[in-house]
PDB file of N, CA and C in Angstrom:
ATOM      1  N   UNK A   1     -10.176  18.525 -30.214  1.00  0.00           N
ATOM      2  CA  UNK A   1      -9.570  17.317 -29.712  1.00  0.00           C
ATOM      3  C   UNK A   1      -8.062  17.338 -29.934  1.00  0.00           C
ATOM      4  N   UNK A   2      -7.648  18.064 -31.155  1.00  0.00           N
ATOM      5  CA  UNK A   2      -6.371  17.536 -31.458  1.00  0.00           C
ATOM      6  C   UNK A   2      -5.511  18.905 -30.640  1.00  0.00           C
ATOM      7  N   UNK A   3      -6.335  19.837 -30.175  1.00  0.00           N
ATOM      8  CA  UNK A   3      -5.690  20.712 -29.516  1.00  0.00           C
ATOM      9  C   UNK A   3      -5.198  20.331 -27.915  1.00  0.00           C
ATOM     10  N   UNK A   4      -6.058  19.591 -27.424  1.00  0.00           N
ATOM     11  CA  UNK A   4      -5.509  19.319 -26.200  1.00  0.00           C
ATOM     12  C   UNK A   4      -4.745  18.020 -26.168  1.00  0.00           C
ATOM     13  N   UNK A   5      -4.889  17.114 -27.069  1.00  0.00           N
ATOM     14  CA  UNK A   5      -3.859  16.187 -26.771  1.00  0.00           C
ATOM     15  C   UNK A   5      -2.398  16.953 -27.610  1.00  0.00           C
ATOM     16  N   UNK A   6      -2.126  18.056 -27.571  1.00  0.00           N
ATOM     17  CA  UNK A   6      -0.863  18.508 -28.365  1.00  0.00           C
ATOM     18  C   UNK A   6      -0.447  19.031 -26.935  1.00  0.00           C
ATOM     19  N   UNK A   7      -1.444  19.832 -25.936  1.00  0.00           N
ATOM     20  CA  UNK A   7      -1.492  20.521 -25.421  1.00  0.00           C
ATOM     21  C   UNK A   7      -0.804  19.209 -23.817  1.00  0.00           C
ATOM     22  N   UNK A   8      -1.241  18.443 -23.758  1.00  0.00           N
ATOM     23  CA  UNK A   8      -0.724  17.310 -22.597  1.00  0.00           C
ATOM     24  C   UNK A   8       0.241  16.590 -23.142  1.00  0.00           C
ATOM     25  N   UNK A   9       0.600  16.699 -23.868  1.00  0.00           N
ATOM     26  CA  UNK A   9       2.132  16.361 -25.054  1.00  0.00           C
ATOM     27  C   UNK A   9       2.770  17.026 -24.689  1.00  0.00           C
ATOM     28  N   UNK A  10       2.491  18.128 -25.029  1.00  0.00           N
ATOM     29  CA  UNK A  10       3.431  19.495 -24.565  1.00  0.00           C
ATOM     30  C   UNK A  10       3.790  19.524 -23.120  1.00  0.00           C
ATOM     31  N   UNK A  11       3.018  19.182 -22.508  1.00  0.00           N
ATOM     32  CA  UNK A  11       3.202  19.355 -20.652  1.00  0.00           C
ATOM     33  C   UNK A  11       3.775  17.714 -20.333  1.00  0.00           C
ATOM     34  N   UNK A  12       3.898  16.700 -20.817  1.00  0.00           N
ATOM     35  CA  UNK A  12       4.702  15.718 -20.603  1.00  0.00           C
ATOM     36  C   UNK A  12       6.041  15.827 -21.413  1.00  0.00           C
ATOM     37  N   UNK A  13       6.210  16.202 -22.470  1.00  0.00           N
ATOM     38  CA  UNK A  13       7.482  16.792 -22.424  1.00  0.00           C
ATOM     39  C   UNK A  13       8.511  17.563 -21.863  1.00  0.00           C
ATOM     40  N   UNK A  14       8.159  18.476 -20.797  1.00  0.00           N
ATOM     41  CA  UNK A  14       8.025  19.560 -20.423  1.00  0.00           C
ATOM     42  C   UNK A  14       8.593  18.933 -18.737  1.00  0.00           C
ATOM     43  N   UNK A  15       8.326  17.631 -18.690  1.00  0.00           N
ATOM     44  CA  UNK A  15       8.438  17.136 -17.406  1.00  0.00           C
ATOM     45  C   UNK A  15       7.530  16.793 -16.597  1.00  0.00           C
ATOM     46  N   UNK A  16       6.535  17.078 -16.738  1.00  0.00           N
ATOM     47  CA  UNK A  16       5.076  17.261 -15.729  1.00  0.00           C
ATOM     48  C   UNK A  16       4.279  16.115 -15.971  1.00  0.00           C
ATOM     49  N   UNK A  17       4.545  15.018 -14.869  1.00  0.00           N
ATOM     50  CA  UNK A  17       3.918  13.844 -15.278  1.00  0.00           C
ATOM     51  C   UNK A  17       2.788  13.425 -14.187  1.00  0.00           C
ATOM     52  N   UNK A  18       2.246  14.649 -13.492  1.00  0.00           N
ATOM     53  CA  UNK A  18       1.676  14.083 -12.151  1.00  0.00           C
ATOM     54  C   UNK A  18       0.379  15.305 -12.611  1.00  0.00           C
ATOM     55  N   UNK A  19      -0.938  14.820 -11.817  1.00  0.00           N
ATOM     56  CA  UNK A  19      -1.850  15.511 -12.395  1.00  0.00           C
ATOM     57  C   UNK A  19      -2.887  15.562 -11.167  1.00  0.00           C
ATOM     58  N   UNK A  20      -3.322  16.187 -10.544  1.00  0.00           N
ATOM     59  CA  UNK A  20      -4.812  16.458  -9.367  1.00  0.00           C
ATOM     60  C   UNK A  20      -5.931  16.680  -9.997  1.00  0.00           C
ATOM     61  N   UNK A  21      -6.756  16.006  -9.967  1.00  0.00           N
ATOM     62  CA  UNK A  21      -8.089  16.001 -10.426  1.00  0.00           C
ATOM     63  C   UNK A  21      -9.022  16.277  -9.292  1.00  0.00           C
ATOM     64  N   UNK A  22      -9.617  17.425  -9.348  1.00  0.00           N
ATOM     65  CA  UNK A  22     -10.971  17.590  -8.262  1.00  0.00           C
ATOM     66  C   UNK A  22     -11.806  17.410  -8.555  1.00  0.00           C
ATOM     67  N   UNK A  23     -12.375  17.113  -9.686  1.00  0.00           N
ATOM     68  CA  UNK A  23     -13.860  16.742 -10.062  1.00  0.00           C
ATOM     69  C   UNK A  23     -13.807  15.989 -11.493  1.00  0.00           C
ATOM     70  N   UNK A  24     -13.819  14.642 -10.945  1.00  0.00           N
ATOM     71  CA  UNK A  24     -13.624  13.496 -11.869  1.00  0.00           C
ATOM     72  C   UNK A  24     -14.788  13.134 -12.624  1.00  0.00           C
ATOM     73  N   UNK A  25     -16.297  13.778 -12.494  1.00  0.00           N
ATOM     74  CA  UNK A  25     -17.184  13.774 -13.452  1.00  0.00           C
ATOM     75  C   UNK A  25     -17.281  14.917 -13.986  1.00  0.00           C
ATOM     76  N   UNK A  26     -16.711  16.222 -14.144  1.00  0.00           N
ATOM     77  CA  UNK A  26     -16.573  17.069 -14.803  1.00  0.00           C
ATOM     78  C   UNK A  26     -15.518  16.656 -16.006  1.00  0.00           C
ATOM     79  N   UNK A  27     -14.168  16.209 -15.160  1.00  0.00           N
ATOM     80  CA  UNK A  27     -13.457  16.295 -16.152  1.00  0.00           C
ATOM     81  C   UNK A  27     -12.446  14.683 -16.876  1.00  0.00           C
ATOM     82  N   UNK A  28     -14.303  14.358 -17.338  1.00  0.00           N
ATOM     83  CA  UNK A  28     -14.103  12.950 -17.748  1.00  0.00           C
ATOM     84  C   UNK A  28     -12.508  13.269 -19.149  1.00  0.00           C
ATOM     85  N   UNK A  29     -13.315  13.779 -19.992  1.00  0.00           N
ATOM     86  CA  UNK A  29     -12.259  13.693 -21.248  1.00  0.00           C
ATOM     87  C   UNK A  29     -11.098  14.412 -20.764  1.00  0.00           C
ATOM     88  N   UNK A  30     -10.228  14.985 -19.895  1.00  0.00           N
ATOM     89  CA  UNK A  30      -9.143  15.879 -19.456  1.00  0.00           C
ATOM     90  C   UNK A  30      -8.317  14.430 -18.805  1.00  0.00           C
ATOM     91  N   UNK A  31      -9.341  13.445 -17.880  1.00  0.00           N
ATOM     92  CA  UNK A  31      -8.560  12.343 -17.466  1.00  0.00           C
ATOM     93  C   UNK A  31      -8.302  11.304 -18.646  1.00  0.00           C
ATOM     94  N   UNK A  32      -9.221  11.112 -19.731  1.00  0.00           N
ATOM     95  CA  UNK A  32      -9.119  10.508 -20.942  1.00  0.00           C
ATOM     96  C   UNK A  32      -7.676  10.733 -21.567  1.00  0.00           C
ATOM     97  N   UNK A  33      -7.394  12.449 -21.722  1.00  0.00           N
ATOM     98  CA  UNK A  33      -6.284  12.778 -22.528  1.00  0.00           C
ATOM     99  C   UNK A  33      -4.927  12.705 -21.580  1.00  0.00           C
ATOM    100  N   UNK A  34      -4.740  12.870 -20.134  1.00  0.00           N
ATOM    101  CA  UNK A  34      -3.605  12.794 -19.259  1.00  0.00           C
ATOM    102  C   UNK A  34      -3.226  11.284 -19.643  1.00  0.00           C
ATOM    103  N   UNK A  35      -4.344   9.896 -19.074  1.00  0.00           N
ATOM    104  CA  UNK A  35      -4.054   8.873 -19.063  1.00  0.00           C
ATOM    105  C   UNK A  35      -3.011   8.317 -20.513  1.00  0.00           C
ATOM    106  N   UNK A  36      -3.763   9.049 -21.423  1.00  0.00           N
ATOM    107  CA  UNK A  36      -3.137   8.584 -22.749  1.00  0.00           C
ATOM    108  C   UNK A  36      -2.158   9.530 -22.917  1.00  0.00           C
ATOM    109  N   UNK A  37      -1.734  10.403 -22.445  1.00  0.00           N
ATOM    110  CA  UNK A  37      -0.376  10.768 -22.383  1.00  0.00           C
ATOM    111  C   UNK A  37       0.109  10.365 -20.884  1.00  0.00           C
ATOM    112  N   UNK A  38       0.162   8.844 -20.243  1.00  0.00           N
ATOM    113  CA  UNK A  38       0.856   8.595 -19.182  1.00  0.00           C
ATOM    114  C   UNK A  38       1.165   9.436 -17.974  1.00  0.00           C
ATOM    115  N   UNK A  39       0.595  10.138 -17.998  1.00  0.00           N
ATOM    116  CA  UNK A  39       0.174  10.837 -16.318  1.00  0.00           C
ATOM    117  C   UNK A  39       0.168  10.254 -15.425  1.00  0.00           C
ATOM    118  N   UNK A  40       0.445  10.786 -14.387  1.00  0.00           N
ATOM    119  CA  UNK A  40      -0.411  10.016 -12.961  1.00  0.00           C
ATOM    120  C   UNK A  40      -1.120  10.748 -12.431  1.00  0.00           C
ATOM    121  N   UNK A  41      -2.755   9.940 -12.219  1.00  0.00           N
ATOM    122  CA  UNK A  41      -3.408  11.027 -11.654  1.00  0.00           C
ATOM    123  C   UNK A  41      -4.062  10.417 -10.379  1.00  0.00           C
ATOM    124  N   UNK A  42      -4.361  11.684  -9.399  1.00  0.00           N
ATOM    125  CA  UNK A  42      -4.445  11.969  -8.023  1.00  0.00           C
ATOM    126  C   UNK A  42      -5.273  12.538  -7.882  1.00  0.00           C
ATOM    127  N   UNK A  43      -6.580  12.257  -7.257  1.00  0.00           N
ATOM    128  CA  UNK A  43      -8.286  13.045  -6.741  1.00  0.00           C
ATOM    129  C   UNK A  43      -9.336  12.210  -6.069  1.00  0.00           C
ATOM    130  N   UNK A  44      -9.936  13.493  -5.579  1.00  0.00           N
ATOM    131  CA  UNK A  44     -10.736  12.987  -4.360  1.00  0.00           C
ATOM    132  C   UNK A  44     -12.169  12.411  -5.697  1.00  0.00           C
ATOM    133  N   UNK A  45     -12.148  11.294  -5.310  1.00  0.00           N
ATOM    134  CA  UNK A  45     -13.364  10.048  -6.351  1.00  0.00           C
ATOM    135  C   UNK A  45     -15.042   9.954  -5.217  1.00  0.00           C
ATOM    136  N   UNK A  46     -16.054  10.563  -6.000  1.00  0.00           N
ATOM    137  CA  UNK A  46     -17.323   9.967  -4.813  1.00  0.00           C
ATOM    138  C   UNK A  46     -17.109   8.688  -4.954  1.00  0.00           C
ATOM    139  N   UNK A  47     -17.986   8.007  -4.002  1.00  0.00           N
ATOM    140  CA  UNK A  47     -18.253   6.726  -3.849  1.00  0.00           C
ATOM    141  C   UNK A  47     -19.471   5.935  -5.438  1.00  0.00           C
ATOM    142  N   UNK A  48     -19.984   6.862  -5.429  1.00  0.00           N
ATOM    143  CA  UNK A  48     -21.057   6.151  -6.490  1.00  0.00           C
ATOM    144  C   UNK A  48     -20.156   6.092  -7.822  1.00  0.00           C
ATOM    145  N   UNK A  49     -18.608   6.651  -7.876  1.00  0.00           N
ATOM    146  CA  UNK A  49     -18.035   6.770  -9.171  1.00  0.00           C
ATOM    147  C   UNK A  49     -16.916   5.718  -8.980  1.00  0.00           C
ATOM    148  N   UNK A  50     -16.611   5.047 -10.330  1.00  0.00           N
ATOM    149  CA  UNK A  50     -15.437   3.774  -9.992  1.00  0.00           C
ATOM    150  C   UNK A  50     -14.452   4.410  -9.310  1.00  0.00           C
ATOM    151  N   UNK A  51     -13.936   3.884  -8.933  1.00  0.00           N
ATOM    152  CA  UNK A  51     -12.761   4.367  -7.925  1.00  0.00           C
ATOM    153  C   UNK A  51     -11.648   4.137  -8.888  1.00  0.00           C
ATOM    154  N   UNK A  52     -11.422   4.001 -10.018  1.00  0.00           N
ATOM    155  CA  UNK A  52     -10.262   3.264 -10.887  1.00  0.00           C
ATOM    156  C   UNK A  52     -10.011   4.446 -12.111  1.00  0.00           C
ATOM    157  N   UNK A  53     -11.115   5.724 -11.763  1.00  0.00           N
ATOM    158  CA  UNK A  53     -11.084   6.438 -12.856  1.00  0.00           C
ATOM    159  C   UNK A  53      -9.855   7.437 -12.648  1.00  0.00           C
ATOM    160  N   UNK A  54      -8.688   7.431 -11.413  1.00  0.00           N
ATOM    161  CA  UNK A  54      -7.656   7.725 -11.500  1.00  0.00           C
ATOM    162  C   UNK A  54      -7.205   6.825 -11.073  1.00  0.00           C
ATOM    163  N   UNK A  55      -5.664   7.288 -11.238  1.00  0.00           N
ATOM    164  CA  UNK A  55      -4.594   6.108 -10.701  1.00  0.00           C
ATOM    165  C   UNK A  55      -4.343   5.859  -8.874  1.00  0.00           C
ATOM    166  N   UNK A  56      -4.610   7.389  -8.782  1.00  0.00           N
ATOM    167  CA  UNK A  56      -4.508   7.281  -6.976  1.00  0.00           C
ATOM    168  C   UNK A  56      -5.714   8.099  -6.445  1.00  0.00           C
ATOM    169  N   UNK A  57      -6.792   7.276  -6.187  1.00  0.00           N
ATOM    170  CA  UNK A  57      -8.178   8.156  -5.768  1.00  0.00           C
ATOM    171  C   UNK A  57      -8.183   8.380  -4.156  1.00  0.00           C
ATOM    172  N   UNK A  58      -8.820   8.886  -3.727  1.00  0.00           N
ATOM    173  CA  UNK A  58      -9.194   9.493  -2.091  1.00  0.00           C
ATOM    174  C   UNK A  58     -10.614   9.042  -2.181  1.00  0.00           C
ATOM    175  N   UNK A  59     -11.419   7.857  -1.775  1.00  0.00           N
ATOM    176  CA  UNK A  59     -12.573   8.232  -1.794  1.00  0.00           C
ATOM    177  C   UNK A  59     -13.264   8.949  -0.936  1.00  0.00           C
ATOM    178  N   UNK A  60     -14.255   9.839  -1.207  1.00  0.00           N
ATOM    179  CA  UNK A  60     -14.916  10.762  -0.736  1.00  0.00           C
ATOM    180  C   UNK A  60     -16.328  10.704  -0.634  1.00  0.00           C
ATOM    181  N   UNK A  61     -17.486  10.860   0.572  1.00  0.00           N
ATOM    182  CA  UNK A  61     -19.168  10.664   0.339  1.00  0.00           C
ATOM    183  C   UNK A  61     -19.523  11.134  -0.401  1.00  0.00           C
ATOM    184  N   UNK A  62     -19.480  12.466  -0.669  1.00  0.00           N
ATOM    185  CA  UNK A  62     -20.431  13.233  -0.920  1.00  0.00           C
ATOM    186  C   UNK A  62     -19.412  14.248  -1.782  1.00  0.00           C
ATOM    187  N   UNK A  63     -20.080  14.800  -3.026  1.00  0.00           N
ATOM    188  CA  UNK A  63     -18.917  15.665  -4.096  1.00  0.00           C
ATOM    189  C   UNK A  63     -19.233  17.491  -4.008  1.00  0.00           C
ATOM    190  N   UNK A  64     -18.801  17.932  -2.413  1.00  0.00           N
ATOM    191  CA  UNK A  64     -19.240  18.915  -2.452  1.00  0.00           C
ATOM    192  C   UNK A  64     -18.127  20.075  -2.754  1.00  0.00           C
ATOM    193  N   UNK A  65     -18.229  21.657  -2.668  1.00  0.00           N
ATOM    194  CA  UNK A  65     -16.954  22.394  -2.785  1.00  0.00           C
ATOM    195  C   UNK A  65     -16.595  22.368  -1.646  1.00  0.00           C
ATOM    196  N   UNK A  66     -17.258  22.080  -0.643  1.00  0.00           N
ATOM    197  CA  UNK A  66     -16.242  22.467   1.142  1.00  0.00           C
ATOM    198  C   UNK A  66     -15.189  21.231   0.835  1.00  0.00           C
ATOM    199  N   UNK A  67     -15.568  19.807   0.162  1.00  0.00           N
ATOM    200  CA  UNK A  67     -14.539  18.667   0.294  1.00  0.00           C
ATOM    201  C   UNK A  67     -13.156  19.484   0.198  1.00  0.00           C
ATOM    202  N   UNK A  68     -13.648  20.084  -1.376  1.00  0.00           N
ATOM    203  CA  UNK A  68     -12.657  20.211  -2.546  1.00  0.00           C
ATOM    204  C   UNK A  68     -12.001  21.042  -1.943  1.00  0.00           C
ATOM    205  N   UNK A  69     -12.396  22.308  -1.321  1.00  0.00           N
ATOM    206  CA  UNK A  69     -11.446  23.188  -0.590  1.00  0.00           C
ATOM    207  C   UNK A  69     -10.126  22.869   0.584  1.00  0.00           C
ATOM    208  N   UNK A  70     -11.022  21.465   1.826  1.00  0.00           N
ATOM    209  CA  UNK A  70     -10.542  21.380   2.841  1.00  0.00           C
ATOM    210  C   UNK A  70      -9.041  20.459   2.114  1.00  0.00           C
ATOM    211  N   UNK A  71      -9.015  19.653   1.031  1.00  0.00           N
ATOM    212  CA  UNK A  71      -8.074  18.927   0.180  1.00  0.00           C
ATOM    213  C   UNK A  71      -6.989  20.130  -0.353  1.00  0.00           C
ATOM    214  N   UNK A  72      -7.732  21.342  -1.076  1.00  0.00           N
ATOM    215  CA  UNK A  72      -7.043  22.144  -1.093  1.00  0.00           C
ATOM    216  C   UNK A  72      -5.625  22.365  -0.178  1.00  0.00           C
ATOM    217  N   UNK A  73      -6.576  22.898   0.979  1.00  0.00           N
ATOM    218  CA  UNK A  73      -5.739  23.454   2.037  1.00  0.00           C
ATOM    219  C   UNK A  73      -5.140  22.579   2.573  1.00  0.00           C
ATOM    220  N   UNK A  74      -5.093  20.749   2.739  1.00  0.00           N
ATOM    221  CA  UNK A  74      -4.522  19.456   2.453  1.00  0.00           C
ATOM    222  C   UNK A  74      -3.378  19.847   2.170  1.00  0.00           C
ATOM    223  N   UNK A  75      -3.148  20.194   0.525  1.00  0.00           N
ATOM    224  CA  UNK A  75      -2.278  19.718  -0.338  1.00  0.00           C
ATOM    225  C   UNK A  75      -1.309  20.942  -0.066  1.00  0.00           C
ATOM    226  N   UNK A  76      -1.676  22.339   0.479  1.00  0.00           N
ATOM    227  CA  UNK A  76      -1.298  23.642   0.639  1.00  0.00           C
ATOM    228  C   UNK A  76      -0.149  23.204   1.578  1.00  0.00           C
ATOM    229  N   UNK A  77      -0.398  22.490   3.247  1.00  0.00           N
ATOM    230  CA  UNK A  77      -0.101  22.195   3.992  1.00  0.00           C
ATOM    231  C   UNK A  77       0.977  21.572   3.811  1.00  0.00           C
ATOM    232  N   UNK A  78       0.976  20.433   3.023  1.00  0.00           N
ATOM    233  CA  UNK A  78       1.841  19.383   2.786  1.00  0.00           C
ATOM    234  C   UNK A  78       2.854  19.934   2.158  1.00  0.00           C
ATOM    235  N   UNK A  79       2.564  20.747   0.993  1.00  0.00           N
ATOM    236  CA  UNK A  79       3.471  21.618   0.544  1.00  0.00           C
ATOM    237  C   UNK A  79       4.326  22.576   1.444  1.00  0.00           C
ATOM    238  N   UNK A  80       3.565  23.180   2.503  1.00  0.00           N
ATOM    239  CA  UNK A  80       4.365  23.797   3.438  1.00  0.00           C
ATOM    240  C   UNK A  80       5.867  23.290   4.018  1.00  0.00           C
ATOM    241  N   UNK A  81       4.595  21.876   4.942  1.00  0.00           N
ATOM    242  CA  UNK A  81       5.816  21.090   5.533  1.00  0.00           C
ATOM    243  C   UNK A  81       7.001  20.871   5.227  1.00  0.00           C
ATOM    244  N   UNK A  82       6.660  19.894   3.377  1.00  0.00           N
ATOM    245  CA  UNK A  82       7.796  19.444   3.198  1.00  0.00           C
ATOM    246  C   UNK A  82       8.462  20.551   2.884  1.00  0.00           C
ATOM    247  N   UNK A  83       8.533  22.481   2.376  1.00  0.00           N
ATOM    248  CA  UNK A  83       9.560  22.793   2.376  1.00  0.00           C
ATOM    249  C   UNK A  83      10.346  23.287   3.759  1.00  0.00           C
ATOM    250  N   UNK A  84       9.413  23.056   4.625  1.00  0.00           N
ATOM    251  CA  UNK A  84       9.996  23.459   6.139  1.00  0.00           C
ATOM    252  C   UNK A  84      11.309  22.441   6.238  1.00  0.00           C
ATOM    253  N   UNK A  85      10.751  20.980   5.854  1.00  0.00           N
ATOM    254  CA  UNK A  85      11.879  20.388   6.600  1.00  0.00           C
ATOM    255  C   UNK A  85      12.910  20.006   5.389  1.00  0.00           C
ATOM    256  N   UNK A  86      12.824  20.984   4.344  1.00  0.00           N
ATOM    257  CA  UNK A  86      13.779  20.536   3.820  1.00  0.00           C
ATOM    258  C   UNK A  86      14.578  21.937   3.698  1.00  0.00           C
ATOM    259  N   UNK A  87      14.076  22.915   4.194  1.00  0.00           N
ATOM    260  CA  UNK A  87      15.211  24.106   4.558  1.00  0.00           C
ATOM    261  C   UNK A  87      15.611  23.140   6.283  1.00  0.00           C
ATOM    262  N   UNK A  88      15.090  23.008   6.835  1.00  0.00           N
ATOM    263  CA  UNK A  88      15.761  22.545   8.126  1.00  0.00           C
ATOM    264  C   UNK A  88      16.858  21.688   7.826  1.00  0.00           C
ATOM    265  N   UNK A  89      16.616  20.721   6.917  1.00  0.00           N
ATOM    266  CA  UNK A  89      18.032  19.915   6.300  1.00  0.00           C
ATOM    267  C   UNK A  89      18.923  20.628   5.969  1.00  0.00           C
ATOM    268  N   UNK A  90      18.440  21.471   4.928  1.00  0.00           N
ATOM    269  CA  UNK A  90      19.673  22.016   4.387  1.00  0.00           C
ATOM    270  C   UNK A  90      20.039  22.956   5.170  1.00  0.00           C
ATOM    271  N   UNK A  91      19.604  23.633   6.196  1.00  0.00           N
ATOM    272  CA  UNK A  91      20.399  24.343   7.509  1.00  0.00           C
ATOM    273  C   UNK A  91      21.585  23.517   8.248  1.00  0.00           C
ATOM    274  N   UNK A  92      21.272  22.062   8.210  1.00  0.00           N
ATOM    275  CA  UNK A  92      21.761  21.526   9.171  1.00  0.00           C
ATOM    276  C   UNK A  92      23.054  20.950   8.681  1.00  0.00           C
ATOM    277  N   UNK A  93      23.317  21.388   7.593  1.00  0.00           N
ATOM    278  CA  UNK A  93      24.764  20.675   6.636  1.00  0.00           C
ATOM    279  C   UNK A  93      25.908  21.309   7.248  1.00  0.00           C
TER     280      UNK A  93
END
């Protein structure tokens, strides 16, 4: 116990205050220790699970790996974009 809350201490010091959770009944105590080191956390939540067990949930039917992947490639994307258009900005100076 006292290893991982040193260990999300360490990574909020560090700067890293944002957190993705893909499987919010796996990783009940991991959201336990982020929350209490002030995280923000972000994941796809089933429906049969509170929706409150992160700070910014996606609800989702069904808790399968195709979800978890297609979110993946989601978050891959988004990442793309925004550095597309932010070399396009900074081209355009």
């Amino acid at each position: 116990m006292k290893a991982e809350f040193l260990l999300f201490n360490y990574l909020s010091k560090q700067g890293f205050h944002l957190a993705f959770v893909f499987d919010v009944l796996y990783h009940k105590n991991t959201l336990f220790y982020l929350h209490r080191n002030n995280f923000f956390t972000f994941g796809l939540v089933p429906l049969h699970t509170s929706l409150y067990t992160v700070n910014f949930a996606l609800p989702i039917t069904s808790d399968s790996v195709f979800i978890h992947l297609f979110f993946i490639r989601l978050l891959i994307h988004i990442q793309k974009q925004s550095s597309n258009q932010h070399f396009m900005d900074m081209s355009n100076l």
